[in-house]
N, C-alpha and C. Protein backbone atom coordinates (compact mmCIF):
# COMPACT_ATOMS: atom_id res chain seq x y z
N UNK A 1 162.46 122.61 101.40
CA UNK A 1 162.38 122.58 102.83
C UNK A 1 161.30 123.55 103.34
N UNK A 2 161.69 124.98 102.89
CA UNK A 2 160.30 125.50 103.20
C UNK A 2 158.77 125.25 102.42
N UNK A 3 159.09 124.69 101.78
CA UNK A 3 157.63 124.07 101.19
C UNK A 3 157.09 122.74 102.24
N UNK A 4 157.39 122.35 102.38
CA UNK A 4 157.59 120.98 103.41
C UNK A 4 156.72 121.87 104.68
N UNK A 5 157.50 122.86 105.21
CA UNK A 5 157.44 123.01 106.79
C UNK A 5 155.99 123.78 106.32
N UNK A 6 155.75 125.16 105.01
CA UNK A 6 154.41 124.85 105.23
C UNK A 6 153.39 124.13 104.90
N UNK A 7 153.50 123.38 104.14
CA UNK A 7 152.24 122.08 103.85
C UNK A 7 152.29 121.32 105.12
N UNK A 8 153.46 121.38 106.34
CA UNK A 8 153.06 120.38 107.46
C UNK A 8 152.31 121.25 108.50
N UNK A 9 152.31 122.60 108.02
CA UNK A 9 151.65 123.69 109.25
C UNK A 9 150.32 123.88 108.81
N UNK A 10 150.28 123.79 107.12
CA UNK A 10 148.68 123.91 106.86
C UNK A 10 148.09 122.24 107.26
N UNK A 11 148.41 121.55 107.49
CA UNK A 11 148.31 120.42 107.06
C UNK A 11 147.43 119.88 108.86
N UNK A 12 148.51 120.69 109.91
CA UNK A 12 147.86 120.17 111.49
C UNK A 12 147.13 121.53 111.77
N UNK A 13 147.04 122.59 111.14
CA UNK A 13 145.80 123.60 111.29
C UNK A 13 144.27 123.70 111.26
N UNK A 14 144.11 121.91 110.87
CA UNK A 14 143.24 121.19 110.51
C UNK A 14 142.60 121.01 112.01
N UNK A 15 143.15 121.00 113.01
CA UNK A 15 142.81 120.91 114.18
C UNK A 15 142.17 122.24 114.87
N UNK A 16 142.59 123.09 114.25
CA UNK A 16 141.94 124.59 114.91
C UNK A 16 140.21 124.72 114.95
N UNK A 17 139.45 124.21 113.84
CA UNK A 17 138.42 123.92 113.85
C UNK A 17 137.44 123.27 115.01
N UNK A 18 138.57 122.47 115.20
CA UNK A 18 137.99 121.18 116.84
C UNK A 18 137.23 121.95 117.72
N UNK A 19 137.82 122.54 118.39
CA UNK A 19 137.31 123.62 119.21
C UNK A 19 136.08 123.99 119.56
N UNK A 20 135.75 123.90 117.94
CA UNK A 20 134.42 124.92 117.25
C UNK A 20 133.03 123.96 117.39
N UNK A 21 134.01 122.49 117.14
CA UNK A 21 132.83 121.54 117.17
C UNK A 21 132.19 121.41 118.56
N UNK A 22 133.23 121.49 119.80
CA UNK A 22 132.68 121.26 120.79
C UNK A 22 131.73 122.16 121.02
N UNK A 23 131.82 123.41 120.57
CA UNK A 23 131.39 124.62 120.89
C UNK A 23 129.76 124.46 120.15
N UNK A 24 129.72 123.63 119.22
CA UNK A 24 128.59 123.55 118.53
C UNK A 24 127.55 122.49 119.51
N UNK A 25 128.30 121.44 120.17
CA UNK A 25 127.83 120.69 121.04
C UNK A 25 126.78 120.91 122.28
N UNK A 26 127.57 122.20 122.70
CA UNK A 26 127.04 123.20 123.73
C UNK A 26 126.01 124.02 123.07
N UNK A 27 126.02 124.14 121.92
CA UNK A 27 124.93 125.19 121.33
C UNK A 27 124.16 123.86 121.38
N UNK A 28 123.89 122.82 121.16
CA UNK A 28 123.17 121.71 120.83
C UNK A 28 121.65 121.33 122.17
N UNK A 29 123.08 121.68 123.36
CA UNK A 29 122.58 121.49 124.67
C UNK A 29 121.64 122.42 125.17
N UNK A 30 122.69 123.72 124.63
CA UNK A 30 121.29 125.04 124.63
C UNK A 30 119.83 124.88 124.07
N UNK A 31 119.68 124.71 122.57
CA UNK A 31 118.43 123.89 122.34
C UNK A 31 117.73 123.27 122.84
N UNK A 32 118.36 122.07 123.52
CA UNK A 32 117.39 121.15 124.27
C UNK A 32 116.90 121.44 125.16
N UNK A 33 117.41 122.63 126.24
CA UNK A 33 116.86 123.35 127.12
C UNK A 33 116.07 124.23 126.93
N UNK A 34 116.09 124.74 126.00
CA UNK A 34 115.45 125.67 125.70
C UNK A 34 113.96 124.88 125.15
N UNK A 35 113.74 123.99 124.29
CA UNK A 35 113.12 123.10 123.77
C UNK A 35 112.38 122.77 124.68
N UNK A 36 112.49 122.08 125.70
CA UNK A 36 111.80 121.67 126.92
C UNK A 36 111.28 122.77 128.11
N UNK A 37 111.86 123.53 127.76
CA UNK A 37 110.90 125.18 128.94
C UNK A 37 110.28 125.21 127.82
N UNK A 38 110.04 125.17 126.48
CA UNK A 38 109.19 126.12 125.89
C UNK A 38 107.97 124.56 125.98
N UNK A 39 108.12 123.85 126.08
CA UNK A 39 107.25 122.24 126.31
C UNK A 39 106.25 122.38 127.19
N UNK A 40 107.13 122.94 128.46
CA UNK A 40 106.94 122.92 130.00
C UNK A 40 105.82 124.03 129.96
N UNK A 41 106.39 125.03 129.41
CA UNK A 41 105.73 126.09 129.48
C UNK A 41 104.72 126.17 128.89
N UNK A 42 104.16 125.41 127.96
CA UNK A 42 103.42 125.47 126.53
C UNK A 42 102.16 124.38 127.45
N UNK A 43 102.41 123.35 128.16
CA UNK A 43 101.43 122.21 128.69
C UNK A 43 100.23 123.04 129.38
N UNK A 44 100.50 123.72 130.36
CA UNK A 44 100.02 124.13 131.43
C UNK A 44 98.88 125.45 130.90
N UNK A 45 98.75 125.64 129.66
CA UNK A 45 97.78 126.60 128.70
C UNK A 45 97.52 126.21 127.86
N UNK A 46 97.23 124.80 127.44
CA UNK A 46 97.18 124.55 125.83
C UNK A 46 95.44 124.40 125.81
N UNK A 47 95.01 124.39 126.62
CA UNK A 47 93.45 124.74 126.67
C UNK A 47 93.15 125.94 126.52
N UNK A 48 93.96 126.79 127.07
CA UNK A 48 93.93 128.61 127.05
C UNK A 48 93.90 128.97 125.66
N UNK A 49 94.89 128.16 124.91
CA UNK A 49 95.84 129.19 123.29
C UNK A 49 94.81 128.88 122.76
N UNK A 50 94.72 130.30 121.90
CA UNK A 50 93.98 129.89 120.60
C UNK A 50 94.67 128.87 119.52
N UNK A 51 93.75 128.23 118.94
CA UNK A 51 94.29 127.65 117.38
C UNK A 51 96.08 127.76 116.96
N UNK A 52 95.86 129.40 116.90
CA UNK A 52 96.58 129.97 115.69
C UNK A 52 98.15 129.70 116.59
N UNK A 53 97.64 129.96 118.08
CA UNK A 53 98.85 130.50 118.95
C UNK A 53 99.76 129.23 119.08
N UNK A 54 98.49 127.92 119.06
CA UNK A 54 99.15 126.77 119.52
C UNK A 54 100.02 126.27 118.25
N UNK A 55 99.68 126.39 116.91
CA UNK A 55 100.34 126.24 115.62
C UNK A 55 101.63 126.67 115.56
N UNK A 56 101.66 127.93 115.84
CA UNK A 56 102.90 128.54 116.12
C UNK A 56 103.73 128.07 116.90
N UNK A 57 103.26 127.82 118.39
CA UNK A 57 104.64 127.98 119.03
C UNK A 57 104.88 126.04 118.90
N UNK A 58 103.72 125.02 118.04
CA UNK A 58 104.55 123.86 117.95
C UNK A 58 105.79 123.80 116.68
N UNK A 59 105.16 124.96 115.91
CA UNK A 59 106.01 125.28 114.53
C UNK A 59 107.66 125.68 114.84
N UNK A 60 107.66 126.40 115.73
CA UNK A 60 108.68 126.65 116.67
C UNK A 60 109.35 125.53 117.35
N UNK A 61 108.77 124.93 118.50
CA UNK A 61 109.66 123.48 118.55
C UNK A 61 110.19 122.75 117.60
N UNK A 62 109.19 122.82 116.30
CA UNK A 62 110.24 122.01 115.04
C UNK A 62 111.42 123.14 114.47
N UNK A 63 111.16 123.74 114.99
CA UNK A 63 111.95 124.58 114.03
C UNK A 63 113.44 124.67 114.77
N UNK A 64 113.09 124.21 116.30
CA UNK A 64 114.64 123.89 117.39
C UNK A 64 114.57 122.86 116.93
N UNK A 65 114.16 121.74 116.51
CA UNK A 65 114.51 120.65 116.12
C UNK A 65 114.77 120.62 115.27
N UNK A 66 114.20 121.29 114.27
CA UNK A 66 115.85 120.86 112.87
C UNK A 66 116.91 121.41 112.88
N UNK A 67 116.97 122.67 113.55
CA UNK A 67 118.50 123.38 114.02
C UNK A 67 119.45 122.66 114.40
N UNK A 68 118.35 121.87 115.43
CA UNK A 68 119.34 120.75 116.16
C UNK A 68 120.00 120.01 115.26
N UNK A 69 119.19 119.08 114.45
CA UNK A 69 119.35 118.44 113.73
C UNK A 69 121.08 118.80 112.48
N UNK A 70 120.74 119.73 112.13
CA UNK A 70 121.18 120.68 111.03
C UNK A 70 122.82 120.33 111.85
N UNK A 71 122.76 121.03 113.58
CA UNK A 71 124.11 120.83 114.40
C UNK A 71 124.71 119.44 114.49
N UNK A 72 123.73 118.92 114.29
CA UNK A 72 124.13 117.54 114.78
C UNK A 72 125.58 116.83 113.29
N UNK A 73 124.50 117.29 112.46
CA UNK A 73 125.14 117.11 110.81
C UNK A 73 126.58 118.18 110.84
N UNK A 74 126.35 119.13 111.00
CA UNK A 74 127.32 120.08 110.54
C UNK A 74 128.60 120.01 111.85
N UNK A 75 128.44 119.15 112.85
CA UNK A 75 129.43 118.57 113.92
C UNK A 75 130.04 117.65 113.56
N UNK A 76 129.77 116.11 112.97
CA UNK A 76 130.03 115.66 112.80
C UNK A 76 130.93 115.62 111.33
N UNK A 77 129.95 115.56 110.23
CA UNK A 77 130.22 116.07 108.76
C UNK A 77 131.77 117.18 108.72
N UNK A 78 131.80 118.21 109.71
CA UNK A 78 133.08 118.99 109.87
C UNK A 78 133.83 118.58 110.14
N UNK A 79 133.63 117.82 111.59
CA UNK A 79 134.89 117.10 112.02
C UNK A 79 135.48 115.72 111.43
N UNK A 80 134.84 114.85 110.94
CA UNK A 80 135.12 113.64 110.19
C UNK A 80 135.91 114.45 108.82
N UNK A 81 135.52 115.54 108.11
CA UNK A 81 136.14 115.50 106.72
C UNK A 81 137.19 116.61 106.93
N UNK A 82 137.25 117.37 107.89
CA UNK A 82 137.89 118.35 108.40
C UNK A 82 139.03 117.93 109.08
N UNK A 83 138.87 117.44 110.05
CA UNK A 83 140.05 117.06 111.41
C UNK A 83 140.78 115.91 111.21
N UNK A 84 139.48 114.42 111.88
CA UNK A 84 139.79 113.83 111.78
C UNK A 84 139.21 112.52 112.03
N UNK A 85 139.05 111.57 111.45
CA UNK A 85 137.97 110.62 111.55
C UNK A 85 137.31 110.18 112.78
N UNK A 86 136.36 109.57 113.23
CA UNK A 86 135.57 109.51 114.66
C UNK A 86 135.34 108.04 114.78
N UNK A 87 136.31 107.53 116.03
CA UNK A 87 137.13 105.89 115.97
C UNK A 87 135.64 105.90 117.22
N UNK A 88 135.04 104.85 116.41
CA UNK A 88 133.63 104.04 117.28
C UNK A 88 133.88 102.92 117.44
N UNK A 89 133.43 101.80 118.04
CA UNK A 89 133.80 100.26 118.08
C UNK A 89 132.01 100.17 116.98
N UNK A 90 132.62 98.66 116.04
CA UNK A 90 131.86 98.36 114.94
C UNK A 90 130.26 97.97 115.83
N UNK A 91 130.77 97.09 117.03
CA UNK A 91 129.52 96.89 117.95
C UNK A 91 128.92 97.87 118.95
N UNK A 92 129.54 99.20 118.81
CA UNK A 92 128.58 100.34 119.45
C UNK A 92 127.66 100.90 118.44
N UNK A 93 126.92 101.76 119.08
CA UNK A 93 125.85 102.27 118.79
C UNK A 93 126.06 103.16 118.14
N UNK A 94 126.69 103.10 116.72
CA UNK A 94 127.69 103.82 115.13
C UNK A 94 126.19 104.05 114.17
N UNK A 95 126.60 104.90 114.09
CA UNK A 95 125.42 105.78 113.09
C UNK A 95 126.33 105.22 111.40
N UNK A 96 125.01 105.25 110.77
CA UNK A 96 125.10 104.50 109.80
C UNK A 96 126.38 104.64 108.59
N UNK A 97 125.76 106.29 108.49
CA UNK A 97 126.76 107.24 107.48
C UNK A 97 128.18 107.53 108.01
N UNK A 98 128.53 107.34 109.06
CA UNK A 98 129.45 108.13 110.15
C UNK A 98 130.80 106.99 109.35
N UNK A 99 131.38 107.90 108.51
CA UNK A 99 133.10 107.54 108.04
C UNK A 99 132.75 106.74 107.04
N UNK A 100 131.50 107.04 106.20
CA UNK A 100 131.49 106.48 104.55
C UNK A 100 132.25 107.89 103.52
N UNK A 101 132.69 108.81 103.95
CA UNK A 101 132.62 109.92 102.86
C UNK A 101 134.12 109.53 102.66
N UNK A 102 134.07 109.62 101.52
CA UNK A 102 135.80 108.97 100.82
C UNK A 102 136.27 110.11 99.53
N UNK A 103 137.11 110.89 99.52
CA UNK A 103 137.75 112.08 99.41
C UNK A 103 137.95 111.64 97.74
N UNK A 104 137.61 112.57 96.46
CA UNK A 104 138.19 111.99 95.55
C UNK A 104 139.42 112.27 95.37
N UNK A 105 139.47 110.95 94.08
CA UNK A 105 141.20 111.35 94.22
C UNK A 105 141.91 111.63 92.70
């Protein structure tokens, strides 16, 4: 019996994580804002920068973009193998990989 009650407490603790994903979502959003002032900001001198300056700060936009990227993976990937699977309709717009990972057994 007490084995039971905790394998059913470790078992919905699985949900504590959730949270975290949304939280990663919002970091996601931060990026993109941030991504686009540094765009905004970057247009209006790109005749000004030197070479070296303009290398950099596009090296930098990729470099929010694979972060992003990286969030995008580590949101999903967590919550699908972590929580709990992510119910799409077969005719929406379902990413390819999204609920192929199958647990061995």
């Amino acid at each position: 019996m007490l084995e039971t009650l905790i394998e059913r407490a470790l078992y919905a603790s699985r949900w504590l994580p959730a949270p975290l994903q949304l939280g990663l979502a919002l970091a996601l959003l931060a990026l993109d804002l941030k991504f686009f002032q540094e765009v905004l900001h970057l247009l209006p001198h790109v005749f000004e920068l030197a070479e070296g300056e303009l290398v950099l700060t596009v090296l930098a936009l990729i470099d929010i973009t694979l972060v992003g990227a990286l969030l995008i993976m580590a949101m999903f990937s967590g919550y699908e193998n972590f929580v709990s699977r992510i119910d799409v309709k077969e005719g929406a717009d379902k990413l390819e990989w999204l609920g192929k990972y199958e647990p061995a057994r």
